[in-house]
Protein backbone atom coordinates (compact mmCIF):
# COMPACT_ATOMS: atom_id res chain seq x y z
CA UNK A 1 0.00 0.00 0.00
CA UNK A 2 1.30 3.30 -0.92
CA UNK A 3 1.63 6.47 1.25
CA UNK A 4 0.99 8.63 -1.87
CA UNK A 5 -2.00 7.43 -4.33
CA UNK A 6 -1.63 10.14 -6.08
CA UNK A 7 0.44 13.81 -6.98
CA UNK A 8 -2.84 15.39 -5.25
CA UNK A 9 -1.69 13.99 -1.71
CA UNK A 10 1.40 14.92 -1.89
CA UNK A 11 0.34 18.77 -3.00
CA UNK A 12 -1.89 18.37 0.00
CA UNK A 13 1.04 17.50 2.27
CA UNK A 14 3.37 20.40 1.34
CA UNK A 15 0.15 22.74 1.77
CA UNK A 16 -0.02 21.13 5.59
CA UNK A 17 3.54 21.66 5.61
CA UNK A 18 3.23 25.15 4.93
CA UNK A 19 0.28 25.85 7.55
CA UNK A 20 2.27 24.21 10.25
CA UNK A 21 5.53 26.15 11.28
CA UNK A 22 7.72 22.91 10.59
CA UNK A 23 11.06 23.73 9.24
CA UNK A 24 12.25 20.71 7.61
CA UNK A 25 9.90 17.35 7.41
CA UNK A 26 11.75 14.20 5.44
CA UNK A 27 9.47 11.19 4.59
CA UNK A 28 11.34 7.79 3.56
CA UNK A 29 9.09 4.91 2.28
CA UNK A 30 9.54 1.95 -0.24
CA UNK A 31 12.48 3.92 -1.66
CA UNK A 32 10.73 6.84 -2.49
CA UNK A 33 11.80 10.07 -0.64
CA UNK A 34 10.38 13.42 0.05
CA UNK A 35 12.08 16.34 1.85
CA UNK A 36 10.18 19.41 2.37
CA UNK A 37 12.16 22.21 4.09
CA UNK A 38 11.96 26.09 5.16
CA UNK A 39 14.71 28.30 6.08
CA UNK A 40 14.56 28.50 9.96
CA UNK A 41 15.93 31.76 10.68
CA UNK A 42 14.49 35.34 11.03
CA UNK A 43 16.52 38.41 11.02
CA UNK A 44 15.05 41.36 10.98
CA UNK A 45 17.60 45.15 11.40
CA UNK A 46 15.75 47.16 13.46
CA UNK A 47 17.58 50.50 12.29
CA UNK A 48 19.57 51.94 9.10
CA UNK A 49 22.26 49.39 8.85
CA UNK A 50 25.97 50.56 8.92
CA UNK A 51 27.15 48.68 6.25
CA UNK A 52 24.26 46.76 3.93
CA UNK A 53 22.66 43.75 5.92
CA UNK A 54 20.39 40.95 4.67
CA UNK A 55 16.36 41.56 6.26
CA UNK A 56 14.78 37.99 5.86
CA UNK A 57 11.74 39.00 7.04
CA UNK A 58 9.89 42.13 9.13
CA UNK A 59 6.76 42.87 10.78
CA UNK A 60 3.59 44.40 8.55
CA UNK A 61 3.59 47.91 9.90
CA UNK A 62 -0.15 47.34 11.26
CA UNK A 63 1.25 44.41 13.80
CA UNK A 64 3.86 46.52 15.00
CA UNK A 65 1.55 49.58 15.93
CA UNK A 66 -0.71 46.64 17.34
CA UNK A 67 2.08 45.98 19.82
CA UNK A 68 1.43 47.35 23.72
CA UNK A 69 3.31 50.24 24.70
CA UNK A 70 5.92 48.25 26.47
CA UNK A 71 7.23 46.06 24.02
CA UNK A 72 7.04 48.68 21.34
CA UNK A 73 9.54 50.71 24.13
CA UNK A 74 11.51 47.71 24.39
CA UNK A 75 12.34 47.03 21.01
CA UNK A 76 13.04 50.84 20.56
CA UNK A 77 16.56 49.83 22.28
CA UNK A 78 17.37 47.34 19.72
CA UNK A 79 18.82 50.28 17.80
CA UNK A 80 21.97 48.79 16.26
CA UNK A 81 21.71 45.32 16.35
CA UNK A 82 20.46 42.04 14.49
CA UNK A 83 17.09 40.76 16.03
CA UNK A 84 17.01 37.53 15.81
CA UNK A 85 13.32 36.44 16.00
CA UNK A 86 11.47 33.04 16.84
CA UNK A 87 10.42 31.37 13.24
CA UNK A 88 7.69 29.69 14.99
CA UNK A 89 5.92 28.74 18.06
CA UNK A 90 7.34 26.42 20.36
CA UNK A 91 9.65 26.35 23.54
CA UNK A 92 12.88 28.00 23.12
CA UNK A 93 15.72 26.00 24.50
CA UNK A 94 19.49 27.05 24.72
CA UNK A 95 21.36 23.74 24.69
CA UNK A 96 20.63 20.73 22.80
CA UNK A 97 20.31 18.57 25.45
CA UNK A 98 19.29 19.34 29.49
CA UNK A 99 22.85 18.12 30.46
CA UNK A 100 24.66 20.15 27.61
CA UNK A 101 26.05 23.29 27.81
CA UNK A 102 24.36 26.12 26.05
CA UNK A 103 24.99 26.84 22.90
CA UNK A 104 25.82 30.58 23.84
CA UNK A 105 26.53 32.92 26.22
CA UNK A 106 26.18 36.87 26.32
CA UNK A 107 29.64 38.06 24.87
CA UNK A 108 30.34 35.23 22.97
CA UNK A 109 31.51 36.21 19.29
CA UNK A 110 29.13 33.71 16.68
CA UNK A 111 29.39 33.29 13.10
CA UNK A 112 27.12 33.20 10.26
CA UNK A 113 25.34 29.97 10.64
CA UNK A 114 26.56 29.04 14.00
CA UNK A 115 23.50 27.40 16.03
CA UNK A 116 21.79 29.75 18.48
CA UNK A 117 19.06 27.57 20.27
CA UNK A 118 16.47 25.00 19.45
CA UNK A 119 12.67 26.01 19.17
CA UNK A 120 11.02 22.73 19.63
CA UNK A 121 7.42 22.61 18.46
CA UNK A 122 5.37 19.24 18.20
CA UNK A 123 8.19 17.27 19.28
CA UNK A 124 10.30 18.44 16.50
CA UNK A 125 13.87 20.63 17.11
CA UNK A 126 14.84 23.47 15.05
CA UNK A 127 18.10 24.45 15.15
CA UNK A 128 17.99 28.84 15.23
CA UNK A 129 21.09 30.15 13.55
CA UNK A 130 22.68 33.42 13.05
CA UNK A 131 22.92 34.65 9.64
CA UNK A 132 25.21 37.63 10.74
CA UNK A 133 28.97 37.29 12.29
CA UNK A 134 28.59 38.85 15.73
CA UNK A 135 28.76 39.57 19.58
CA UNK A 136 25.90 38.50 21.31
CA UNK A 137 24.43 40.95 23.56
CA UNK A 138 21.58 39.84 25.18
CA UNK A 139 19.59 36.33 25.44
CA UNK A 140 15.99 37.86 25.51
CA UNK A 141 14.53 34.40 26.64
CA UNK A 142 14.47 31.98 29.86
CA UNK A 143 15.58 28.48 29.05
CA UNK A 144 12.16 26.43 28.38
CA UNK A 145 10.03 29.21 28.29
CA UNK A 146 7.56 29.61 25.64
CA UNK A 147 7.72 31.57 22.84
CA UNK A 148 5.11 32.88 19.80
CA UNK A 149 6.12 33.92 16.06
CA UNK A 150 8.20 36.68 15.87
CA UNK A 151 9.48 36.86 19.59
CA UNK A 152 12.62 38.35 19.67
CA UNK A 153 15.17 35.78 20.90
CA UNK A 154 18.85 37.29 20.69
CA UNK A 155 20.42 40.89 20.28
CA UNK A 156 24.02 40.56 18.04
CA UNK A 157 25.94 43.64 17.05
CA UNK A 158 27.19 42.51 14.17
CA UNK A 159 30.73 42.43 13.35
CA UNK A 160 32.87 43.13 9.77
C-alpha cells in the first residue's frame, strides 16, 4: 500500500507543511523520498544598517503599531543590532540537550550559521542560527520558556 495514491496527496502535504511552522519534514518509504524544508531563521535590522545587511523578514507595519506600549519601548533599544526572532511557536531552548552546555553565552563572538538555540514545536527541534557574524548581547529568553512567532530571541551587534 502506498503512502501517496496520487500527486494530489502529496500537494496536500506540502500545503499542511506550509500551515504548520515545521522547518524541515523528510518522509522515507519503499524507496521513495520526500524532503520538504523552510529556512529557519528570522533576522530582521531594526535601524539603518551601517554597512548593507540581509532583512529575511519584518513585521507588517499594522502588527507593529498593534504591539502594547511596552514592548514597542523595548524594542526601541534594539537600535543597532540584528534581532534575531522566533520562526515559529514552540519552547525556546538554549542547549541541545538538558545536560549540555548552552549553545551561547552573552559576549560570545558567533558566526554566520553558528546554532543559536532549538525552538522545539510538536516534538520536532529546530536548530535557530545566526545569519550575521557577531557579539551577542543579550539572550531575551528563559531556558524552556515559551515563545510565539516573531518573539525576539537574541540581540548581536554585528561584526565586519
Amino acid at each position: 500500500m502506498s503512502l501517496f495514491k496520487s500527486i494530489d496527496d502529496i500537494v496536500a502535504l506540502m500545503e499542511k507543511f506550509s500551515s504548520m511552522g515545521l522547518s524541515k519534514l523528510k518522509i522515507e518509504l519503499d524507496g521513495f523520498e520526500l524532503v520538504l524544508e523552510k529556512q529557519q531563521t528570522v533576522v530582521q535590522q531594526v535601524s539603518p544598517p551601517v554597512q548593507p545587511q540581509q532583512v529575511q523578514q519584518s513585521q507588517p507595519v499594522q502588527q507593529q503599531a498593534s504591539q502594547p506600549e511596552k514592548e514597542h519601548e523595548e524594542e526601541e533599544s534594539y537600535e543597532g543590532y540584528v534581532v534575531i526572532r522566533s520562526p515559529i511557536v514552540g519552547t525556546f531552548y538554549r542547549a541541545p540537550a538538558p545536560d549540555a552546555p548552552p549553545y551561547v553565552e552573552v559576549g560570545d563572538i558567533v558566526e554566520k550559521g553558528q546554532v543559536l538555540c532549538i525552538v522545539e514545536a510538536m516534538k520536532i527541534m529546530n536548530e535557530i542560527e545566526s545569519d550575521v557574524k557577531g557579539r551577542i548581547v543579550k539572550i531575551l529568553v528563559e531556558n524552556a520558556q515559551p515563545v510565539e512567532y516573531g518573539q525576539p530571541l537574541f540581540l548581536i551587534e554585528p561584526l565586519e
